[in-house]
PDB file of N, CA and C in Angstrom:
ATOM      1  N   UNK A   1       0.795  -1.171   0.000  1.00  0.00           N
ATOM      2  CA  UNK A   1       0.000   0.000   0.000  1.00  0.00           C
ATOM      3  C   UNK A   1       0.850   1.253   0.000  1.00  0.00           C
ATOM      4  N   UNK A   2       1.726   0.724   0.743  1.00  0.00           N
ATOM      5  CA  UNK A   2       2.765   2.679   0.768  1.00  0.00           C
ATOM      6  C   UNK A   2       3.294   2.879  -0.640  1.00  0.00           C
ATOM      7  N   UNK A   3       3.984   1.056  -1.236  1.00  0.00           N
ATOM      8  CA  UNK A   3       4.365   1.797  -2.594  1.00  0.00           C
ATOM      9  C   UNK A   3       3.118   2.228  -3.763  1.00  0.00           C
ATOM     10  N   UNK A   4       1.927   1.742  -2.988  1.00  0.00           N
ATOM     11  CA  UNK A   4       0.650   2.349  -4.139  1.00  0.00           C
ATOM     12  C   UNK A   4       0.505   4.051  -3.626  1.00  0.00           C
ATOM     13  N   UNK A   5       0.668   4.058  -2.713  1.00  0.00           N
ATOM     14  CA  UNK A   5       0.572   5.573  -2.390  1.00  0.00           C
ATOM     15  C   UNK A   5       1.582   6.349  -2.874  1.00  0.00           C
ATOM     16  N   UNK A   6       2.694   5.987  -2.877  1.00  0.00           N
ATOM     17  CA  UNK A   6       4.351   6.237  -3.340  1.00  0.00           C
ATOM     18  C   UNK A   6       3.619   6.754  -4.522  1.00  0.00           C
ATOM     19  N   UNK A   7       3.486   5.879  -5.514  1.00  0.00           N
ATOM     20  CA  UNK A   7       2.927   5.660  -7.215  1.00  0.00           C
ATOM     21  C   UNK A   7       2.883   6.920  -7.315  1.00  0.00           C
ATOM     22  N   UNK A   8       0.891   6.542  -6.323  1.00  0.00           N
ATOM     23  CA  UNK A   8      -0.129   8.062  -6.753  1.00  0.00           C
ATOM     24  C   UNK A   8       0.923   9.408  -6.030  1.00  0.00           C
ATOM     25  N   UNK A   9       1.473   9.671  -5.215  1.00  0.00           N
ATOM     26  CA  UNK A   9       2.077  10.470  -5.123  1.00  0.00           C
ATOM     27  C   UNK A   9       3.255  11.172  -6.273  1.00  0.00           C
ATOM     28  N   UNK A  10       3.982  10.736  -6.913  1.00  0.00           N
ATOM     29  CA  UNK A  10       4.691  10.368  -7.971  1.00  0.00           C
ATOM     30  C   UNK A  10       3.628  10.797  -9.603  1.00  0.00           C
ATOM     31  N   UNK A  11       2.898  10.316  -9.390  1.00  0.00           N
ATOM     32  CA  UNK A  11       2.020  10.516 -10.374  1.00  0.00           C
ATOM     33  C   UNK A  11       1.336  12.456 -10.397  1.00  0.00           C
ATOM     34  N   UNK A  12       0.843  12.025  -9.279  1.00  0.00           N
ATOM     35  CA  UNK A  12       0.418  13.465  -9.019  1.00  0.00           C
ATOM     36  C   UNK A  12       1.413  14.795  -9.212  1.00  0.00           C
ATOM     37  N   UNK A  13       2.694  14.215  -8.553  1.00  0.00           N
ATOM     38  CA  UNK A  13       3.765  15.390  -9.152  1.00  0.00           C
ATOM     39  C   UNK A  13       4.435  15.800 -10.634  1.00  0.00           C
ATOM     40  N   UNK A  14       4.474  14.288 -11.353  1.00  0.00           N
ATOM     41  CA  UNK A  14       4.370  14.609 -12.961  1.00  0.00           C
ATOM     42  C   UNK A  14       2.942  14.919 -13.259  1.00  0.00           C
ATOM     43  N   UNK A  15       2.051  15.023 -12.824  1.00  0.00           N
ATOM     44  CA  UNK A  15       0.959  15.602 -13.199  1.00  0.00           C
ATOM     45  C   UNK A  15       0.919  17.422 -12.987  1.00  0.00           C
ATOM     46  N   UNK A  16       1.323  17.545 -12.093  1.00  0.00           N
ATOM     47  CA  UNK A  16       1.451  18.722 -11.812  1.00  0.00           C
ATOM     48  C   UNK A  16       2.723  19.615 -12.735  1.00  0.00           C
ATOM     49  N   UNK A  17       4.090  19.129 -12.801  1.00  0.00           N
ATOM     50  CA  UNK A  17       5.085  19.235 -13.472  1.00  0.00           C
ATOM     51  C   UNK A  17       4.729  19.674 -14.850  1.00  0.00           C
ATOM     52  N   UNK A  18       3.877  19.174 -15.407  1.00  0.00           N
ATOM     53  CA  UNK A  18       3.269  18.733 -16.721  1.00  0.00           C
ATOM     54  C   UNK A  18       2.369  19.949 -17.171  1.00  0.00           C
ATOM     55  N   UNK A  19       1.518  20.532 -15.505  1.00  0.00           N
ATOM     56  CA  UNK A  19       0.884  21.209 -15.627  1.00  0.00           C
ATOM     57  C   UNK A  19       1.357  22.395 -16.108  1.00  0.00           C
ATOM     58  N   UNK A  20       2.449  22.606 -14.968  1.00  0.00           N
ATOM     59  CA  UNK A  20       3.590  23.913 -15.165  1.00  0.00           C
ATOM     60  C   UNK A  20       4.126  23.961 -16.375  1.00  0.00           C
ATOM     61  N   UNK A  21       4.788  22.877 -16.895  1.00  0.00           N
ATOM     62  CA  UNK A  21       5.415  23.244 -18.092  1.00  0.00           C
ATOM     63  C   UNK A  21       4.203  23.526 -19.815  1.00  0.00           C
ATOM     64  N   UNK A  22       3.002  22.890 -19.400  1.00  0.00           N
ATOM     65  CA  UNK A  22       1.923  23.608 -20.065  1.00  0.00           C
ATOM     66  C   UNK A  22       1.723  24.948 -20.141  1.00  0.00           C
ATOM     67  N   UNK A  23       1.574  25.634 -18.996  1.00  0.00           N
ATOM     68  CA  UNK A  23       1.082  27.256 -18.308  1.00  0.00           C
ATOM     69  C   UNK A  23       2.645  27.626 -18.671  1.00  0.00           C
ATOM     70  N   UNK A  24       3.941  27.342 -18.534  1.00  0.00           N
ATOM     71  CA  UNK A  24       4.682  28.126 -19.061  1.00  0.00           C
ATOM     72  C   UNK A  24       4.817  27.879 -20.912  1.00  0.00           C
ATOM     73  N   UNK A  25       4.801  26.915 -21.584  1.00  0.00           N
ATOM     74  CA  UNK A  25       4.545  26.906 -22.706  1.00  0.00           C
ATOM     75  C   UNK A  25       3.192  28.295 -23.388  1.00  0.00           C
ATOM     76  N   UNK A  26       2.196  27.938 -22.391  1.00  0.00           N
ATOM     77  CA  UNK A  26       1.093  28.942 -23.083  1.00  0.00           C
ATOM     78  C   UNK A  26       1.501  30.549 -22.524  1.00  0.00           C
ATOM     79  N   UNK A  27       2.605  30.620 -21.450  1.00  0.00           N
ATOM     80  CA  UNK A  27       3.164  31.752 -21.554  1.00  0.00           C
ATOM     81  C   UNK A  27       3.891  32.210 -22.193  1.00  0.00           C
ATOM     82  N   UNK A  28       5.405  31.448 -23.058  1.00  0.00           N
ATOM     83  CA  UNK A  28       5.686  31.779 -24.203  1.00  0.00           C
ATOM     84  C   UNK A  28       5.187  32.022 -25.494  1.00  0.00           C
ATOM     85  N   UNK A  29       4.586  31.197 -25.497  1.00  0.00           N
ATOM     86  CA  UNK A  29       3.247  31.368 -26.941  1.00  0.00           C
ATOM     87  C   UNK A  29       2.723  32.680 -27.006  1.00  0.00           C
ATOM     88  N   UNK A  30       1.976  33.330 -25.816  1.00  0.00           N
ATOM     89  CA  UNK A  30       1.484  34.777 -25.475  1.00  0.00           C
ATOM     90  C   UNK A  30       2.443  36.117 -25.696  1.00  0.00           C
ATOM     91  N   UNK A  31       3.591  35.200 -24.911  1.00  0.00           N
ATOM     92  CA  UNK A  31       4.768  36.558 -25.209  1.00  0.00           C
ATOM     93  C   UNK A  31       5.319  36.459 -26.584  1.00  0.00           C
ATOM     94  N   UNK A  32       5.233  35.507 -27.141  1.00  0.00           N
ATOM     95  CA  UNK A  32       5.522  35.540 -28.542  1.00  0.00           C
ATOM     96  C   UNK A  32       4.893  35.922 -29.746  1.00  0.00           C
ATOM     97  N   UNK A  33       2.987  36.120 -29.246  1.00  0.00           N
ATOM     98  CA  UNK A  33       2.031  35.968 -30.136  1.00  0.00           C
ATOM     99  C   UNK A  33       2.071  37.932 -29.916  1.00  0.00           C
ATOM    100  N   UNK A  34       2.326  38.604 -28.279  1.00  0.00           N
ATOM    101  CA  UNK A  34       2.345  40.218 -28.192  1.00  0.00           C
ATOM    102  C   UNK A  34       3.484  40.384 -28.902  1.00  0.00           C
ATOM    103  N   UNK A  35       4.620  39.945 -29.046  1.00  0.00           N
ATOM    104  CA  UNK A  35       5.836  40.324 -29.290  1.00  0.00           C
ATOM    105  C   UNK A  35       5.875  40.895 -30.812  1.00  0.00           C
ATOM    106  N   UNK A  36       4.868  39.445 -31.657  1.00  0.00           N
ATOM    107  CA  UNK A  36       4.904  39.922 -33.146  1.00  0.00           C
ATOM    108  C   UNK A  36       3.930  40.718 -33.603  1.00  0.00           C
ATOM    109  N   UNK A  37       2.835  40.730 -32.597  1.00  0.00           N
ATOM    110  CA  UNK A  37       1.876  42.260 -32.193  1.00  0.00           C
ATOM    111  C   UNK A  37       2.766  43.187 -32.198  1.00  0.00           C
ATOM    112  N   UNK A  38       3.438  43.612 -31.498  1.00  0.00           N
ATOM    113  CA  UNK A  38       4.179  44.912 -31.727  1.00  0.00           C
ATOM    114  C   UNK A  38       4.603  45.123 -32.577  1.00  0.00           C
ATOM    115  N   UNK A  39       5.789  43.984 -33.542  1.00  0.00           N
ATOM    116  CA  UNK A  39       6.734  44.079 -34.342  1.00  0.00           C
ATOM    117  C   UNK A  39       5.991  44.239 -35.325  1.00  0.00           C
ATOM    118  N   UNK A  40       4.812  43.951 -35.852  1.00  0.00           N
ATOM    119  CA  UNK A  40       3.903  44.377 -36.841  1.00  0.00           C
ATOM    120  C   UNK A  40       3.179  45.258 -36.787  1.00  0.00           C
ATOM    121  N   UNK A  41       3.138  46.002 -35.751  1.00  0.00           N
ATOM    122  CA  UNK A  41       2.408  47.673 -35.525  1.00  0.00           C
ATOM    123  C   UNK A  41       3.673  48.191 -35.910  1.00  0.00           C
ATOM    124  N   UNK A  42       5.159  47.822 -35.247  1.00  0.00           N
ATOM    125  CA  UNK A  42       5.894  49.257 -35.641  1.00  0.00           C
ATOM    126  C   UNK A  42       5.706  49.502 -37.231  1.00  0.00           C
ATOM    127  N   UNK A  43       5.632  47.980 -37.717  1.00  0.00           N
ATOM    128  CA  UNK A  43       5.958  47.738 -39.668  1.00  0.00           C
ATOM    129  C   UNK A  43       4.970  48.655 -39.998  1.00  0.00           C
ATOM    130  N   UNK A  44       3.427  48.417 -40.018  1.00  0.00           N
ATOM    131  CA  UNK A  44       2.537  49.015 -40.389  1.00  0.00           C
ATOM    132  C   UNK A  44       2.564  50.793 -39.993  1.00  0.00           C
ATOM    133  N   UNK A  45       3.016  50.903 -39.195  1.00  0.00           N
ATOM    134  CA  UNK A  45       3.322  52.443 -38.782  1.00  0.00           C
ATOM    135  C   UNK A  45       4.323  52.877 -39.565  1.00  0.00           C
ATOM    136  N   UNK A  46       5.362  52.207 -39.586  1.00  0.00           N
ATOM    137  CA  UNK A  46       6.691  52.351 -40.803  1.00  0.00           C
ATOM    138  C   UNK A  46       6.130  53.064 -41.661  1.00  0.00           C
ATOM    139  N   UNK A  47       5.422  51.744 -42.853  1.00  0.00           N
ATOM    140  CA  UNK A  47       4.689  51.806 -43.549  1.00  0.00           C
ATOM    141  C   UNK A  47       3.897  52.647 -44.389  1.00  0.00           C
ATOM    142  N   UNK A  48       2.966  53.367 -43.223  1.00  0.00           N
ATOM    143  CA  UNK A  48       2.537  54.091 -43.238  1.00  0.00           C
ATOM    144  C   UNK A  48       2.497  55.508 -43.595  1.00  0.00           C
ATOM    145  N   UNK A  49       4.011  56.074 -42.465  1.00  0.00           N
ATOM    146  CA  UNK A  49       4.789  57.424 -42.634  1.00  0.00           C
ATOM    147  C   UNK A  49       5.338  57.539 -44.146  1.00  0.00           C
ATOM    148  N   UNK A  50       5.765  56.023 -44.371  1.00  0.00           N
ATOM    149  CA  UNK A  50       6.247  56.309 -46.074  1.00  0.00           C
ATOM    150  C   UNK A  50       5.536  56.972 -46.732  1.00  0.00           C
ATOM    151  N   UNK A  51       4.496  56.088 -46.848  1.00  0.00           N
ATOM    152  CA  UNK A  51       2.651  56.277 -47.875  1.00  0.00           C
ATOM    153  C   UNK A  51       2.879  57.732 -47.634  1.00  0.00           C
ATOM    154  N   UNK A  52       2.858  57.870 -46.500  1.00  0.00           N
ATOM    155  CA  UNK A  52       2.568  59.905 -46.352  1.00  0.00           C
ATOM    156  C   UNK A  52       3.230  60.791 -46.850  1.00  0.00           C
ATOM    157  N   UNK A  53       4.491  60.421 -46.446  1.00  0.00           N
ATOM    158  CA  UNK A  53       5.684  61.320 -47.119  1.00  0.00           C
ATOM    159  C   UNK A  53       5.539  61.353 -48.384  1.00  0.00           C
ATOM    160  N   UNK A  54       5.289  59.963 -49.286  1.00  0.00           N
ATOM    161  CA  UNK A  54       5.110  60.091 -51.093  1.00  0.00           C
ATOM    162  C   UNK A  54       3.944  60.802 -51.338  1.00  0.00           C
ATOM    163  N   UNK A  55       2.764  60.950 -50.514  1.00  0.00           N
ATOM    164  CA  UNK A  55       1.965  61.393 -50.673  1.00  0.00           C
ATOM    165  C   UNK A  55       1.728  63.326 -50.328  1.00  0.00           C
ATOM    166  N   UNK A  56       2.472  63.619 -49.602  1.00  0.00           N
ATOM    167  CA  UNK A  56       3.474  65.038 -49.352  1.00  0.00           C
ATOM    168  C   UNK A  56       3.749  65.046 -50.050  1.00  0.00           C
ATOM    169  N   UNK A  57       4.607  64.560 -50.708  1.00  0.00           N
ATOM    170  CA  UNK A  57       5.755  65.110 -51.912  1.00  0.00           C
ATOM    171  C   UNK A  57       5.031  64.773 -52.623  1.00  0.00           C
ATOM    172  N   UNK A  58       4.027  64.286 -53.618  1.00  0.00           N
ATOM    173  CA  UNK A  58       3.157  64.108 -54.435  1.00  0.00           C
ATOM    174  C   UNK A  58       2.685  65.351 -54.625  1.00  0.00           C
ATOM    175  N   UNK A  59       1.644  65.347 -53.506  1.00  0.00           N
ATOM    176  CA  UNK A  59       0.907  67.232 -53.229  1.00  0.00           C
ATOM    177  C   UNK A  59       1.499  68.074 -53.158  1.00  0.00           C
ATOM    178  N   UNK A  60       3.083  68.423 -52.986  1.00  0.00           N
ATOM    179  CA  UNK A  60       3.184  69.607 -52.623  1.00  0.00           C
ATOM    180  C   UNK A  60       3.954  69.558 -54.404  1.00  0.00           C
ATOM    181  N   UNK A  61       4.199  68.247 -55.526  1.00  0.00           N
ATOM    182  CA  UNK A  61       4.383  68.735 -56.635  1.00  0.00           C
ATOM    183  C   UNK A  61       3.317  69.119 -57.682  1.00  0.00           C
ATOM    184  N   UNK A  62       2.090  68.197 -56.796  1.00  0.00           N
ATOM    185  CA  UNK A  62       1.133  68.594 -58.036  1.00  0.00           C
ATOM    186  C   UNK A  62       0.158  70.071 -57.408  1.00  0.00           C
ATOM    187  N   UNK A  63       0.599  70.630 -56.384  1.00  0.00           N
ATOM    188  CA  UNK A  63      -0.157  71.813 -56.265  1.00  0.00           C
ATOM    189  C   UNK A  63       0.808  72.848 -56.178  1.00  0.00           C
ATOM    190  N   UNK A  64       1.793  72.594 -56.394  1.00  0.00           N
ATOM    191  CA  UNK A  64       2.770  73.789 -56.730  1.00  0.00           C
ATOM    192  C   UNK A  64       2.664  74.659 -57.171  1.00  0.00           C
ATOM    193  N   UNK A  65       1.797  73.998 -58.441  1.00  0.00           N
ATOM    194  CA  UNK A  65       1.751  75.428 -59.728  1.00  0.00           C
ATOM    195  C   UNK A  65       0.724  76.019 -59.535  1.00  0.00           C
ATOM    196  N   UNK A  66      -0.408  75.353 -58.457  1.00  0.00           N
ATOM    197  CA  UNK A  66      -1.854  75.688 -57.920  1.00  0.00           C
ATOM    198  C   UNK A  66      -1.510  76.661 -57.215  1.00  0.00           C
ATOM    199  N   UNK A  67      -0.421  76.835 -56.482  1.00  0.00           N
ATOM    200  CA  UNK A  67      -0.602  77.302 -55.246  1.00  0.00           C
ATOM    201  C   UNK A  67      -0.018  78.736 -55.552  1.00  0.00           C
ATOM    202  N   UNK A  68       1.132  79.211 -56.960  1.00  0.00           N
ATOM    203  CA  UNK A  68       1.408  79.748 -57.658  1.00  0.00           C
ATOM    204  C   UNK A  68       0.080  80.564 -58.127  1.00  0.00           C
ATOM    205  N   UNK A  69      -1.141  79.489 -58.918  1.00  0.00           N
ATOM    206  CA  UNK A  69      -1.865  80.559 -59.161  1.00  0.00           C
ATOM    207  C   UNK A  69      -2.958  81.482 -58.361  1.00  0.00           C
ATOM    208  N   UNK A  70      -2.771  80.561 -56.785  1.00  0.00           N
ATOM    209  CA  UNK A  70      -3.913  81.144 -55.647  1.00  0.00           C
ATOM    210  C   UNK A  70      -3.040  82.503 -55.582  1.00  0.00           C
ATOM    211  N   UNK A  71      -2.068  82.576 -55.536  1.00  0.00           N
ATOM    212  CA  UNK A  71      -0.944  83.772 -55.331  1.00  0.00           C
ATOM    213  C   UNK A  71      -1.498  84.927 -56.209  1.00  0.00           C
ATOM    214  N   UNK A  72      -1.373  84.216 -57.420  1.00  0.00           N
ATOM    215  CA  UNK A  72      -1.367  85.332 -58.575  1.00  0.00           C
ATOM    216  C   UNK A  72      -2.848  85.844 -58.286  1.00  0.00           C
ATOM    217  N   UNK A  73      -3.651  84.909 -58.123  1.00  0.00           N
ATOM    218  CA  UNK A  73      -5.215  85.492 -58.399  1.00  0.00           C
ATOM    219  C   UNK A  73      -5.434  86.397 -57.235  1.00  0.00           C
ATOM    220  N   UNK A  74      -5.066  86.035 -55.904  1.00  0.00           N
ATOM    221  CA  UNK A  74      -5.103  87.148 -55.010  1.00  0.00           C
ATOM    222  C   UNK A  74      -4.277  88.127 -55.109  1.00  0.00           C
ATOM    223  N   UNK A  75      -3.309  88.125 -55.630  1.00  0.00           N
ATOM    224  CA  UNK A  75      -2.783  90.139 -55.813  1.00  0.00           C
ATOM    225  C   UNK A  75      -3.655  90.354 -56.914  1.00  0.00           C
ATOM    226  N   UNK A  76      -3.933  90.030 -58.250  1.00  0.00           N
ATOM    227  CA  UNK A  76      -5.101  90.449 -59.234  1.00  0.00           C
ATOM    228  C   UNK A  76      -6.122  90.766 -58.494  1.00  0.00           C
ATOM    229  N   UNK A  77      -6.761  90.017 -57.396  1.00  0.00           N
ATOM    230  CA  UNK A  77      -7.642  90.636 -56.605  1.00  0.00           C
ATOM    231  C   UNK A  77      -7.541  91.563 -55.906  1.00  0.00           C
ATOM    232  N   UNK A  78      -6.338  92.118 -55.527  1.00  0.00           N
ATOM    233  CA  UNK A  78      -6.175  93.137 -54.270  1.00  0.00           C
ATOM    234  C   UNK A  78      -5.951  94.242 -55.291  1.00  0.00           C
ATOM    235  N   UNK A  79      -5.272  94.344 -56.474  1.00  0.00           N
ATOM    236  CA  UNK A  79      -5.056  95.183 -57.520  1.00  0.00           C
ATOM    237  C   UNK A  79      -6.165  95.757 -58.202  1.00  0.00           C
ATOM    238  N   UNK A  80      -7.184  94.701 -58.316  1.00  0.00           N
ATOM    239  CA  UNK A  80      -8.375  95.030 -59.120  1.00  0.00           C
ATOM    240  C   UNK A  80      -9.287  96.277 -57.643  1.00  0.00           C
ATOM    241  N   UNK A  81      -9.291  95.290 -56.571  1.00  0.00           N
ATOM    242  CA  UNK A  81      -9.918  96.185 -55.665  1.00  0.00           C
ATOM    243  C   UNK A  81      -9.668  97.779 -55.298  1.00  0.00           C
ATOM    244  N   UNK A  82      -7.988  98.108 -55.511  1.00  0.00           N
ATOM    245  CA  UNK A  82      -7.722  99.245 -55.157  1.00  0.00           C
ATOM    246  C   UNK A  82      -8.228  99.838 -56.377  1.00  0.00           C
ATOM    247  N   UNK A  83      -7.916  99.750 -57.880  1.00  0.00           N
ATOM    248  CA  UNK A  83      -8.659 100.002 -58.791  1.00  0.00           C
ATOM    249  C   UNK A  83      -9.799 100.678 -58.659  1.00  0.00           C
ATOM    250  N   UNK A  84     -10.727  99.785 -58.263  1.00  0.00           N
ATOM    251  CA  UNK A  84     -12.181 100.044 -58.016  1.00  0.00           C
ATOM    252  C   UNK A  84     -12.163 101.091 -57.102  1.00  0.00           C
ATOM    253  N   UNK A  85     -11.583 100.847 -55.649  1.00  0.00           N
ATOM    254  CA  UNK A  85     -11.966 102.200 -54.651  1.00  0.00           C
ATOM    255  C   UNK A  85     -11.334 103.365 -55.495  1.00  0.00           C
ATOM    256  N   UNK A  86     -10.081 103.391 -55.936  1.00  0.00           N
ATOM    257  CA  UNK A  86      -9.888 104.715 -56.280  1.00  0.00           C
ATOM    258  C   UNK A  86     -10.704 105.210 -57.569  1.00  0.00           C
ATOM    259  N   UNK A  87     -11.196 104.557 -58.065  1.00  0.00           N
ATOM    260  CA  UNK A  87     -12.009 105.164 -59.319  1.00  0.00           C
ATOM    261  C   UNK A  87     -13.626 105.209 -58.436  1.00  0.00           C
ATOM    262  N   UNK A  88     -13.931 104.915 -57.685  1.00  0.00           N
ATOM    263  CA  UNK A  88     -14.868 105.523 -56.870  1.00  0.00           C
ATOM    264  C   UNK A  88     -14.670 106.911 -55.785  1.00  0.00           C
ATOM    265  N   UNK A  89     -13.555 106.689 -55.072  1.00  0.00           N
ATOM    266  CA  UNK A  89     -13.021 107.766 -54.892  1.00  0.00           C
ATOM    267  C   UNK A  89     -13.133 109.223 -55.706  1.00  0.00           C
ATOM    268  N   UNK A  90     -12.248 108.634 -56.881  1.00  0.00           N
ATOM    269  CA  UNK A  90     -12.201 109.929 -58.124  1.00  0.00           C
ATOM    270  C   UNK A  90     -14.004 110.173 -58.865  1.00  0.00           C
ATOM    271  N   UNK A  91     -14.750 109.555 -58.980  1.00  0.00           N
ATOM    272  CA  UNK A  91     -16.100 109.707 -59.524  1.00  0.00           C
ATOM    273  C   UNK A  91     -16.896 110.108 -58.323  1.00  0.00           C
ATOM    274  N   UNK A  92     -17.255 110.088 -56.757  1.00  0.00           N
ATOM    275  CA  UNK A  92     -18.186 110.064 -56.139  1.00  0.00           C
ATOM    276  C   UNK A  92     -18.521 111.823 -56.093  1.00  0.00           C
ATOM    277  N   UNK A  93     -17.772 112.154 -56.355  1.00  0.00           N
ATOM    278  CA  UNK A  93     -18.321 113.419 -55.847  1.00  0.00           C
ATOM    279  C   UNK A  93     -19.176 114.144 -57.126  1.00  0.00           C
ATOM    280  N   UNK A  94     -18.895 113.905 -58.071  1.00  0.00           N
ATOM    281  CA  UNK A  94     -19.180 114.265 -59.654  1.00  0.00           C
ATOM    282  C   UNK A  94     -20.384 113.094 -59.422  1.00  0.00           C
ATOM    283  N   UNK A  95     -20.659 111.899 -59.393  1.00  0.00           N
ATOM    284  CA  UNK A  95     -21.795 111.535 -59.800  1.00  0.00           C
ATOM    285  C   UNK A  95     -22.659 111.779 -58.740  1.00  0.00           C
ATOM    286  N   UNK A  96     -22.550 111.867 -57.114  1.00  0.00           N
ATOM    287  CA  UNK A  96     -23.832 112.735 -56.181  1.00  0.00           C
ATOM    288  C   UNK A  96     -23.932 114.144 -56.991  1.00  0.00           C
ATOM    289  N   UNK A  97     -23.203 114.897 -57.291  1.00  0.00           N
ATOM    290  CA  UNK A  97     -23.648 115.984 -57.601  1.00  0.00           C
ATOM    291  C   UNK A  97     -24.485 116.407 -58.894  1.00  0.00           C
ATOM    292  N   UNK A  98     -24.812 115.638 -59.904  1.00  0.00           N
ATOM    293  CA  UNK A  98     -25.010 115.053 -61.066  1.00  0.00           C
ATOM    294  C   UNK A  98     -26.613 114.902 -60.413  1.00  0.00           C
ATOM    295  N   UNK A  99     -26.592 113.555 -59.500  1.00  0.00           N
ATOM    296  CA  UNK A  99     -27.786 112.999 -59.402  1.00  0.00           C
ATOM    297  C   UNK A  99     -28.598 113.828 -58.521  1.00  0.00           C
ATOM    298  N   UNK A 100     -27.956 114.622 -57.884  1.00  0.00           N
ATOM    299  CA  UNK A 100     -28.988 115.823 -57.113  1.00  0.00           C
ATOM    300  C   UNK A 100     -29.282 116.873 -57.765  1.00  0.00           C
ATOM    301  N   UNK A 101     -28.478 117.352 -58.857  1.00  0.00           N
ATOM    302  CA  UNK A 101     -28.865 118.297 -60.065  1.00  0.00           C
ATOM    303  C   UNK A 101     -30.270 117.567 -60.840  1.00  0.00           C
ATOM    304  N   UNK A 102     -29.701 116.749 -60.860  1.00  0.00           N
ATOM    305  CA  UNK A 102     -31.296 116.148 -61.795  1.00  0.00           C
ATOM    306  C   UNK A 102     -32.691 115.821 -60.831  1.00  0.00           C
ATOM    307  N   UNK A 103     -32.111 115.559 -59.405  1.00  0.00           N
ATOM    308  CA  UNK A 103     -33.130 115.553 -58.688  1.00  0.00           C
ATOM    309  C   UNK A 103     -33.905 116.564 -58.348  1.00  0.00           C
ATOM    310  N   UNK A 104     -33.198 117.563 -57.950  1.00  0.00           N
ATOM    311  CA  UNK A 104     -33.605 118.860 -57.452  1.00  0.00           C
ATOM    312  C   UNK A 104     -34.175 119.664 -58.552  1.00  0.00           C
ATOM    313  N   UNK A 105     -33.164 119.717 -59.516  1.00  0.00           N
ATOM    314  CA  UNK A 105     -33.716 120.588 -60.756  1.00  0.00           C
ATOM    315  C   UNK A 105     -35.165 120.462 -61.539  1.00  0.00           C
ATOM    316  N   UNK A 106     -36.091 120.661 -61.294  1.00  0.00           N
ATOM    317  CA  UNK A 106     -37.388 120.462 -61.696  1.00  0.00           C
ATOM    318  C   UNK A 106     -38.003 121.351 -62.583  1.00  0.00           C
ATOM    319  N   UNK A 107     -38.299 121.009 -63.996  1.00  0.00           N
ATOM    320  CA  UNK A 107     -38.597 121.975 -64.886  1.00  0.00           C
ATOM    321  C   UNK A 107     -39.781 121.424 -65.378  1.00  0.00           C
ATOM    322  N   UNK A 108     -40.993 122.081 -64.727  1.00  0.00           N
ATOM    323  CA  UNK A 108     -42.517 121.649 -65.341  1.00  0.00           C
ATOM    324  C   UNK A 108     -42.478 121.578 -66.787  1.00  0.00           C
ATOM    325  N   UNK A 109     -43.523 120.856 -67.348  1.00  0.00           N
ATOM    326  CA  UNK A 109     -43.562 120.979 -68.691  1.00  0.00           C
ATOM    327  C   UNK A 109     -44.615 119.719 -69.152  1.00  0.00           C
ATOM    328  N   UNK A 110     -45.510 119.912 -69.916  1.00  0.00           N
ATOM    329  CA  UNK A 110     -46.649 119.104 -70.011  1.00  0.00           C
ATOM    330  C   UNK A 110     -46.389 118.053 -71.423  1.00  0.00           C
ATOM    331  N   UNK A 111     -46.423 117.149 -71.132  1.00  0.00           N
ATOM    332  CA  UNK A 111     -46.235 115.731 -71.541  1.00  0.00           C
ATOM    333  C   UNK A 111     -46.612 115.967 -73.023  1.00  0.00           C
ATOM    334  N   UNK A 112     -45.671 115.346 -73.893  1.00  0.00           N
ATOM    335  CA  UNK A 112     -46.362 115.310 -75.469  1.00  0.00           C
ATOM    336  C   UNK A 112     -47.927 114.822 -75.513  1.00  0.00           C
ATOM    337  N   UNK A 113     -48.130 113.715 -75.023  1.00  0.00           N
ATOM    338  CA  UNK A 113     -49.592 113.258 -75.439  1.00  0.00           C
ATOM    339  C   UNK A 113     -50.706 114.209 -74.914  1.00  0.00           C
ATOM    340  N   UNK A 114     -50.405 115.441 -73.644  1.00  0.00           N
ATOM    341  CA  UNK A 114     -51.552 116.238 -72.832  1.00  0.00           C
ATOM    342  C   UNK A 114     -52.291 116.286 -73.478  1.00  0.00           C
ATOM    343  N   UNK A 115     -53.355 116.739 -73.600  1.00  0.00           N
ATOM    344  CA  UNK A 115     -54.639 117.210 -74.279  1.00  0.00           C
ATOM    345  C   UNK A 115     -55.487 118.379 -73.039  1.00  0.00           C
ATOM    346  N   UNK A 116     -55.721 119.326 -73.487  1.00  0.00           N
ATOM    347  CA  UNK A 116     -55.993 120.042 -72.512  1.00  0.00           C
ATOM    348  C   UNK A 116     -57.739 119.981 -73.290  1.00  0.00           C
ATOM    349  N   UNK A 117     -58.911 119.771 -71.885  1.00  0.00           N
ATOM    350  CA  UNK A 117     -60.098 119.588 -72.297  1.00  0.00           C
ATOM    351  C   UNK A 117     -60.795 120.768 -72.486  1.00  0.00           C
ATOM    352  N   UNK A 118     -61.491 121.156 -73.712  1.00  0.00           N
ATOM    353  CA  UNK A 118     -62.163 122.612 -73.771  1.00  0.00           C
ATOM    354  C   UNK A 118     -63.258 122.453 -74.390  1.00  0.00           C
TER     355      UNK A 118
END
C-alpha cells in the first residue's frame, strides 16, 4: 500500500510538473504571439509614414503650380480692388452731384400726349 501511495504520489507530481510546463509553454506562446503584435504595428506604422511622405511630396508637386496661381489670383484681386476704390473715390463726388442736379432741378412741362379739355 505505501508503494501504491508512493505511485499516486509520484504521479500526481508529474501531473502537476506537466501542468507547469503547459502554463509556461502557453506563456511563451502569449509573449511571442504580443511580441509579433508589436513588431507588426511598428511595420505598419513604418509603412505608413512612407505612404505619407510620397503622398506630401506628391501634393506639394502637383499643387505647386496651384498654389502659384492662388498667389497670382489674389494680388489680381487686391489690384483690381484698389482700382475700383480709387475710381470711386475719383467719380463720387461728380456723380452725387449730377444725381442731385437732376433731382432737385425740376422743370414743369406738359407731356407730349396732354390734351388740354375745352
Amino acid at each position: 500500500m505505501a508503494s501504491q501511495s508512493q505511485g499516486i504520489q509520484q504521479l500526481l507530481q508529474a501531473e502537476k510538473r506537466a501542468a507547469e510546463k503547459v502554463a509556461e509553454a502557453r506563456k511563451r506562446k502569449n509573449r511571442r504571439l504580443k511580441q509579433a503584435k508589436e513588431e507588426a504595428q511598428a511595420e505598419i506604422e513604418q509603412y505608413r509614414m512612407q505612404r505619407e511622405k510620397e503622398f506630401k511630396t506628391k501634393e506639394a508637386a502637383a499643387l505647386g503650380s496651384h498654389g502659384n496661381s492662388a498667389v497670382e489670383v489674389d494680388r489680381d484681386t487686391v489690384e483690381r480692388m484698389a482700382l475700383i476704390q480709387a475710381s470711386y473715390r475719383g467719380n463720387r463726388e461728380t456723380v452725387l452731384g449730377d444725381l442731385l442736379r437732376r433731382v432737385c432741378d425740376i422743370t414743369p412741362e406738359f407731356h407730349v400726349n396732354y390734351r388740354v379739355a375745352g
